[in-house]
Protein backbone atom coordinates (compact mmCIF):
# COMPACT_ATOMS: atom_id res chain seq x y z
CA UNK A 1 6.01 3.69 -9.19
CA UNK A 2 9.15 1.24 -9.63
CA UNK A 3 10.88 4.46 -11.19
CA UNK A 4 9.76 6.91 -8.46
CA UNK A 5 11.31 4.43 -6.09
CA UNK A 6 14.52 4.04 -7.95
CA UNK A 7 14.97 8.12 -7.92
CA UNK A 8 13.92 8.15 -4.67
CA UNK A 9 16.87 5.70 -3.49
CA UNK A 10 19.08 6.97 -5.87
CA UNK A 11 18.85 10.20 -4.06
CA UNK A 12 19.77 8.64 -0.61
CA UNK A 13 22.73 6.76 -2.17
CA UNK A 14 25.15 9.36 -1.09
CA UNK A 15 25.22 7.96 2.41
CA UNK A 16 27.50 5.12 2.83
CA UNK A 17 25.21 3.38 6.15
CA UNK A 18 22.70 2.10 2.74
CA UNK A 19 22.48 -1.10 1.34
CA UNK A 20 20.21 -2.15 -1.39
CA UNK A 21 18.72 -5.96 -1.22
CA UNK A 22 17.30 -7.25 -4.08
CA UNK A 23 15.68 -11.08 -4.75
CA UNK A 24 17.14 -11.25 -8.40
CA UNK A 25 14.99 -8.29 -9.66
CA UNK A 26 14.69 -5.05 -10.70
CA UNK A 27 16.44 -5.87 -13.87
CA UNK A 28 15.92 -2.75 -16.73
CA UNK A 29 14.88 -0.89 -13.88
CA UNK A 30 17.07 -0.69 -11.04
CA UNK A 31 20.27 -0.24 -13.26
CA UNK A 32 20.84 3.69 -11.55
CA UNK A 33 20.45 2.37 -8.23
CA UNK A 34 22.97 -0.16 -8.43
CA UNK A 35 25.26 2.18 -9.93
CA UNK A 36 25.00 4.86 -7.39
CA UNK A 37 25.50 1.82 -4.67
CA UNK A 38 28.07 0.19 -6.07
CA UNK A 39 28.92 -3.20 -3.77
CA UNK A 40 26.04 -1.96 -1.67
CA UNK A 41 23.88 -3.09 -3.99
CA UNK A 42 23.40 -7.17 -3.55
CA UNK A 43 21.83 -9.33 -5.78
CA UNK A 44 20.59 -11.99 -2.78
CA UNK A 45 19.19 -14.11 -5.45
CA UNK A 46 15.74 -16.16 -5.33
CA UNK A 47 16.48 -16.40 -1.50
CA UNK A 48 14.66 -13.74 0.21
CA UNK A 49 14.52 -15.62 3.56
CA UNK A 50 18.40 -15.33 3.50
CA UNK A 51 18.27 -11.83 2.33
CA UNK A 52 16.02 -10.81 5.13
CA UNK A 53 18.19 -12.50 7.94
CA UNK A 54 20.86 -10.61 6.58
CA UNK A 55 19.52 -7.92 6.28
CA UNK A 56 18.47 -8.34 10.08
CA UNK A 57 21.82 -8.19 10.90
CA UNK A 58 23.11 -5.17 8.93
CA UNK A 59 20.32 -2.94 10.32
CA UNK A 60 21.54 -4.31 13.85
CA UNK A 61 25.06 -2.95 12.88
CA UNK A 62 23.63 0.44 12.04
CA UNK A 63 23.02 0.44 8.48
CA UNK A 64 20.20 1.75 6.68
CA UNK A 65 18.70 -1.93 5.05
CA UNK A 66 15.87 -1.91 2.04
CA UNK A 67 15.46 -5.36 1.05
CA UNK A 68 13.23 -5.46 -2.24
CA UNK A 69 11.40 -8.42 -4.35
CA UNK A 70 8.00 -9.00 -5.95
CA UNK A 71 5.37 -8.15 -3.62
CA UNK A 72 4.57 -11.81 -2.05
CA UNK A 73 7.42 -13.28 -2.30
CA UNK A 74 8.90 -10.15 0.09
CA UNK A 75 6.32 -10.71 2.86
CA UNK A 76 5.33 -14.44 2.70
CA UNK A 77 8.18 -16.61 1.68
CA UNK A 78 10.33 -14.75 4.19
CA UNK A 79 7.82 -14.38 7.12
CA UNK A 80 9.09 -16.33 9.77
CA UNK A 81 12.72 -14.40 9.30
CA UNK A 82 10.19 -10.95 9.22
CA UNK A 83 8.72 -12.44 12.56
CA UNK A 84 11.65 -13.69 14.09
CA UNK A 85 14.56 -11.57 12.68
CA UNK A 86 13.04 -8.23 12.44
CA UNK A 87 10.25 -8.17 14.26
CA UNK A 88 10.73 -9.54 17.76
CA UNK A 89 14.25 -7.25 17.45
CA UNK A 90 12.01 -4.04 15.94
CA UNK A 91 15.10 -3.71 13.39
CA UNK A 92 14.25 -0.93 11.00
CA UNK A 93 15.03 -2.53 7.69
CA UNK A 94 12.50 -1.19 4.47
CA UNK A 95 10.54 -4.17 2.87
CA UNK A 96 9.44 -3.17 -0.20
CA UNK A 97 7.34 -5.24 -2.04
CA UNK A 98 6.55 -4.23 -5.95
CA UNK A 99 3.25 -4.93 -7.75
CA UNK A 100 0.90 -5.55 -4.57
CA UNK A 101 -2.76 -6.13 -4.97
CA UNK A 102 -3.59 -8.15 -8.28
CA UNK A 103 -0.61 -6.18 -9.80
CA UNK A 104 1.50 -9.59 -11.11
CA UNK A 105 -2.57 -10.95 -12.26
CA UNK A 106 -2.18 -12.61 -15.42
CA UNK A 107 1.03 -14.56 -13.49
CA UNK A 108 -1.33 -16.41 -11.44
CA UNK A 109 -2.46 -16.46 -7.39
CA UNK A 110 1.46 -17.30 -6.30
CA UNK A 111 2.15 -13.43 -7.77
CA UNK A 112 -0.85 -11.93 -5.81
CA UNK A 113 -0.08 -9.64 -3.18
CA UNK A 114 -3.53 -9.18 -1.34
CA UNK A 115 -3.14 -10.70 1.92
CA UNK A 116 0.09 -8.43 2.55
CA UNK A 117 -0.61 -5.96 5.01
CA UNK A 118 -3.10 -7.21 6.97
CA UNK A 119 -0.24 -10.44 7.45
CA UNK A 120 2.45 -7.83 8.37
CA UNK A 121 0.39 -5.79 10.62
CA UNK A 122 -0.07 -8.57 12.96
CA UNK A 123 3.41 -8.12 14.05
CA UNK A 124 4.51 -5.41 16.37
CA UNK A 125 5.80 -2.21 14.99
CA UNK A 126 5.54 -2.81 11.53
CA UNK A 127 4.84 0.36 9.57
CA UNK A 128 2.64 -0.15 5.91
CA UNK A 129 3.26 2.70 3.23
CA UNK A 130 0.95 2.59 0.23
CA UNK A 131 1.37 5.02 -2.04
CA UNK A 132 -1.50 6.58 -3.82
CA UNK A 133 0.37 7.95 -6.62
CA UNK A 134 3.33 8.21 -8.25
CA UNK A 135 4.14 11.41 -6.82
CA UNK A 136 3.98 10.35 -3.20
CA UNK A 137 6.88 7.88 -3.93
CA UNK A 138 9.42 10.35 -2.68
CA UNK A 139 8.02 11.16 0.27
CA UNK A 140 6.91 7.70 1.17
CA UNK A 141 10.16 6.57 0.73
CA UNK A 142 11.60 9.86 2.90
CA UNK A 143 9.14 8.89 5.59
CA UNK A 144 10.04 5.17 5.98
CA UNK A 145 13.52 5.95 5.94
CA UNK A 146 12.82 7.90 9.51
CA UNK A 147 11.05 4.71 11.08
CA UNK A 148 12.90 3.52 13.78
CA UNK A 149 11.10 0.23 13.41
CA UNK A 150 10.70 -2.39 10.45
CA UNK A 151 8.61 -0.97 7.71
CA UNK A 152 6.38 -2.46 4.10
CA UNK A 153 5.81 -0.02 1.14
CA UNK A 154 3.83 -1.75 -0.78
CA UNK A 155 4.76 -0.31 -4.71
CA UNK A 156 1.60 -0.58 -7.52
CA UNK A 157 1.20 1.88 -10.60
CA UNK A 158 0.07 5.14 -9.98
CA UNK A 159 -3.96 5.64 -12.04
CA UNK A 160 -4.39 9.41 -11.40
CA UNK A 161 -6.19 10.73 -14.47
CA UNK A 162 -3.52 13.25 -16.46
CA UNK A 163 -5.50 16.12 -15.86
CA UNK A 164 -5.75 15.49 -11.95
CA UNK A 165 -3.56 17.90 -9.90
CA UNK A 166 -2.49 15.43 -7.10
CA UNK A 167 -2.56 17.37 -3.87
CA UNK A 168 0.96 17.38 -1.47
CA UNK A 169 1.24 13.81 0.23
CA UNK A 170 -0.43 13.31 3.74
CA UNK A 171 -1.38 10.23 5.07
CA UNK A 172 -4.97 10.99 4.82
CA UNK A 173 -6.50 13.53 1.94
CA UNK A 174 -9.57 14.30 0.84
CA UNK A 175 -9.44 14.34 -2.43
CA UNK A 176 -13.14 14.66 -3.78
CA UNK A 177 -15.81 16.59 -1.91
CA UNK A 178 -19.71 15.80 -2.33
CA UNK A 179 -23.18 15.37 -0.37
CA UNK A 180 -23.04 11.49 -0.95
CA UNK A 181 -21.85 8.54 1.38
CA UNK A 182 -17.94 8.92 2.74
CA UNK A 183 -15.31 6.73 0.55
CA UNK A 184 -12.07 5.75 1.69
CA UNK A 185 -10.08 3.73 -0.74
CA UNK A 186 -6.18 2.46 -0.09
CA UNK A 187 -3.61 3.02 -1.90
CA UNK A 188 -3.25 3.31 -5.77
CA UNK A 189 -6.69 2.06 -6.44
CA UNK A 190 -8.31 5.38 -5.68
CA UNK A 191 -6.60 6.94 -9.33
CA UNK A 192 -8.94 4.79 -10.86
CA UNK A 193 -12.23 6.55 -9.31
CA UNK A 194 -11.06 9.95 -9.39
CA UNK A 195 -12.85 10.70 -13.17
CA UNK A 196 -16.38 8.58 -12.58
CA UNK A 197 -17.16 10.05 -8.78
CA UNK A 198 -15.65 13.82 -10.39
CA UNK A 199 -18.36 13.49 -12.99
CA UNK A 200 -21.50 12.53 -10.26
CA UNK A 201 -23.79 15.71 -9.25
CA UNK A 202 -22.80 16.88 -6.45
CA UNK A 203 -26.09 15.63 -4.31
CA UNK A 204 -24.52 12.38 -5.53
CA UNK A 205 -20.63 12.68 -5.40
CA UNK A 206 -19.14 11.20 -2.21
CA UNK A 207 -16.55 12.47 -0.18
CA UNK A 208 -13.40 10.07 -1.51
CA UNK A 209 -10.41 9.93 0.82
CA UNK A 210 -7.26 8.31 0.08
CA UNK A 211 -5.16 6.84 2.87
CA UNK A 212 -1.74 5.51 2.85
CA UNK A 213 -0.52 4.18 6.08
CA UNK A 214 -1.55 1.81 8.34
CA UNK A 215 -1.81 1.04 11.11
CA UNK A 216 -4.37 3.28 11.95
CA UNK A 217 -3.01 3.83 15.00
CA UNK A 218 0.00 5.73 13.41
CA UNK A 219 -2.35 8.73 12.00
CA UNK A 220 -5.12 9.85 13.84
CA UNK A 221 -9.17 9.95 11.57
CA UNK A 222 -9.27 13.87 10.04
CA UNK A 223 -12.01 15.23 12.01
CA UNK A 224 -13.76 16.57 8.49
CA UNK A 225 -14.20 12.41 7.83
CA UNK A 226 -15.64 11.43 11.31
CA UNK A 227 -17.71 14.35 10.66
CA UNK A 228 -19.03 13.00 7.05
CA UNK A 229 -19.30 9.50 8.46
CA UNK A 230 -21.54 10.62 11.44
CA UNK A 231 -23.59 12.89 9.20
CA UNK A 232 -23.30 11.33 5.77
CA UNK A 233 -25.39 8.67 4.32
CA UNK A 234 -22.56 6.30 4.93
CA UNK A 235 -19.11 5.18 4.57
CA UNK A 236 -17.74 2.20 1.86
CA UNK A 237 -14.50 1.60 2.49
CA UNK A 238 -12.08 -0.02 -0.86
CA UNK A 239 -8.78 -2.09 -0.72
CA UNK A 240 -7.32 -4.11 -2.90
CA UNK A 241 -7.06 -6.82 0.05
CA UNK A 242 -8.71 -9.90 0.89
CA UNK A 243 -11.21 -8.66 4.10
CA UNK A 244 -9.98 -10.42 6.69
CA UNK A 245 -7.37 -8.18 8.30
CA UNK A 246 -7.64 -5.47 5.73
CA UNK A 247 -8.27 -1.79 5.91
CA UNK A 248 -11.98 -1.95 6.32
CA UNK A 249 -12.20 -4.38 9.64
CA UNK A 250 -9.10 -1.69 11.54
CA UNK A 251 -11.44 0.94 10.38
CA UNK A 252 -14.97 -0.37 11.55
CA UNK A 253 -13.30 -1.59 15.04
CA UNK A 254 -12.05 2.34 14.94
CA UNK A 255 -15.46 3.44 14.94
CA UNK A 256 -17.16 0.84 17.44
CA UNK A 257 -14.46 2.22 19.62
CA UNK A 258 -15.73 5.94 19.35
CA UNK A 259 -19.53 4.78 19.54
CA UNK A 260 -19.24 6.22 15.77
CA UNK A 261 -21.64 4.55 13.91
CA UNK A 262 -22.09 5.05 10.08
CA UNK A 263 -25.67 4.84 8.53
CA UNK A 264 -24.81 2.25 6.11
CA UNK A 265 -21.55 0.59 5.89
CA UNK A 266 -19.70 -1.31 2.45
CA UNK A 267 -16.53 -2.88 1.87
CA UNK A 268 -14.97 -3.56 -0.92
CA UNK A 269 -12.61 -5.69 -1.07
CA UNK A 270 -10.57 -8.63 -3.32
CA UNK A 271 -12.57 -11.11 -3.58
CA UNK A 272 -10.50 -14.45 -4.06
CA UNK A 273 -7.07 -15.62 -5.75
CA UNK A 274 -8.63 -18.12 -7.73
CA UNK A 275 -10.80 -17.19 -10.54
CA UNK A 276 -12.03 -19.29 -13.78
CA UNK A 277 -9.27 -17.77 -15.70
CA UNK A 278 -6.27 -15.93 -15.21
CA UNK A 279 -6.12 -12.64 -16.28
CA UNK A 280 -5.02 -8.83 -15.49
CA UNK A 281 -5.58 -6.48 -12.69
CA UNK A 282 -8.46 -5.14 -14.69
CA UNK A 283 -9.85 -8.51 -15.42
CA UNK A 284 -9.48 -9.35 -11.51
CA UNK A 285 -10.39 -6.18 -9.83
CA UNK A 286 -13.58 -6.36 -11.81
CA UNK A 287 -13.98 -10.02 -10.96
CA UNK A 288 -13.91 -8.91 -7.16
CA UNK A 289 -16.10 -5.87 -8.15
CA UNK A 290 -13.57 -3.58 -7.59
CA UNK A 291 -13.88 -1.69 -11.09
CA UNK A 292 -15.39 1.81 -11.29
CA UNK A 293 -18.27 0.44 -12.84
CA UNK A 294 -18.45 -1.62 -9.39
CA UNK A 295 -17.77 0.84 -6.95
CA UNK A 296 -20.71 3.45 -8.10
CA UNK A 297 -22.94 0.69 -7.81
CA UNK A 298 -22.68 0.02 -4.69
CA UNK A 299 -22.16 3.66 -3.39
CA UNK A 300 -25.52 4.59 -5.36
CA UNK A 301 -28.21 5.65 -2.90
């Protein structure tokens, strides 16, 4: 998606309110960006709490901030200048943190991203962007652009099979329909399911849903899904986030909240940051069993 993302700014460089943050990356990459931008595009350096407060205080002039880095070391080395800076001021400056989830794996736990969101969305106002696919980059990056408010797109690799015809973005899609249990996965991961559930019967096949924003709050349940969760055999929700604070908890306290209640309920979920060995995002999403193999397991009725 890094590409997507780098198109998608280079398309906004035109206006002279943006400025491009960036902790020392995006080397091989980012090279068009920083052309289009010119002195707006700042190398901060491995310093992202400074590049956040200043960041802060260009979005309080007016300017249009994105302040990028490797996805935990844009939301957790920095977060008491996100709390304090952004936050309690409801700046709208664009975190964007690259390879979230077990993305960075084989560099170890201090590269995983997967207690991101649910860390930002304790704060007030924060809006989380997580696009599914490659494609929704554009838009995604269209849509945070508008928030009045500070904002997290958290950027993975897009895992759509080639022969999938990714529908137009919307923060909630159906994008397989079945008689089986409802799934909703987050973000990127759900390219990885798309050929496995496609191949099921359809008595089997569950109705998968991608979503990509959060908080909840910000885009109201599709009515077709509360219908499939009150009717269906059940709902497993799949993120590639620790549980606590993740997509699964907003969504069951969403439901309690309605008196919905789903027949059987599953999360999915990363499982730790520590394994026995290091090793990819394959090697760790399976380790949390968040592999396709995995996932129509435990959505087998």
């Amino acid at each position: 998606m890094r590409k997507a993302f780098c198109d998608a700014l280079v398309a906004r460089a035109a206006d002279p309110r943006m400025v491009f943050f960036t902790g020392d990356l995006g080397f091989m990459a980012l090279e068009p960006l920083k052309s289009a931008l010119g002195e707006r595009f700042i190398n901060a350096g491995v310093s992202e709490q400074n590049m956040v407060s200043v960041a802060a205080a260009l979005a309080a002039q007016d300017f249009d901030v994105w302040a990028y880095s490797i996805a935990p070391f844009c939301y957790a080395r920095p977060f008491e200048q996100i709390r304090n800076d952004l936050a309690f001021h409801d700046l709208p400056v664009k975190l964007v943190g690259n390879g979230g989830g077990y993305a960075y794996g084989v560099m170890g736990p201090t590269h995983h991203a997967i207690e991101d969101y649910g860390v930002l969305l304790t704060l007030q106002n924060i809006a989380v962007f997580v696009p599914a696919f490659d494609e929704d980059v554009a838009t995604v990056v269209a849509m945070a652009a508008q928030v009045r408010s500070p904002a997290y797109l958290r950027l993975g690799r897009g895992e759509a099979p080639a022969s999938f015809a990714v529908p137009d973005y919307a923060p909630w899609r159906q994008l397989v329909a079945g008689d089986g249990m409802a799934v909703v996965v987050l973000g990127p991961l759900v390219g990885t399911y798309l050929e496995p559930i496609m191949a099921l019967p359809q008595a089997r096949r569950p109705n998968l849903w991608a979503l990509t924003e959060l908080p909840l709050e910000r885009h109201a349940l599709p009515p077709a899904l509360l219908d499939a969760i009150a009717n269906g055999p059940g709902l497993c929700v799949i993120e590639e986030h620790v549980r606590q604070g993740g997509l699964a908890s907003q969504l069951a306290t969403d439901l309690m909240e309605r008196g919905l209640f789903p027949k059987r309920f599953t999360s999915l979920h990363a499982r730790s940051h520590r394994y026995e060995r290091y090793g990819s995002q394959q090697y760790l999403r399976k380790a949390s069993g968040l592999d396709p193999e995995s996932v129509l397991e435990a959505i087998a009725l």
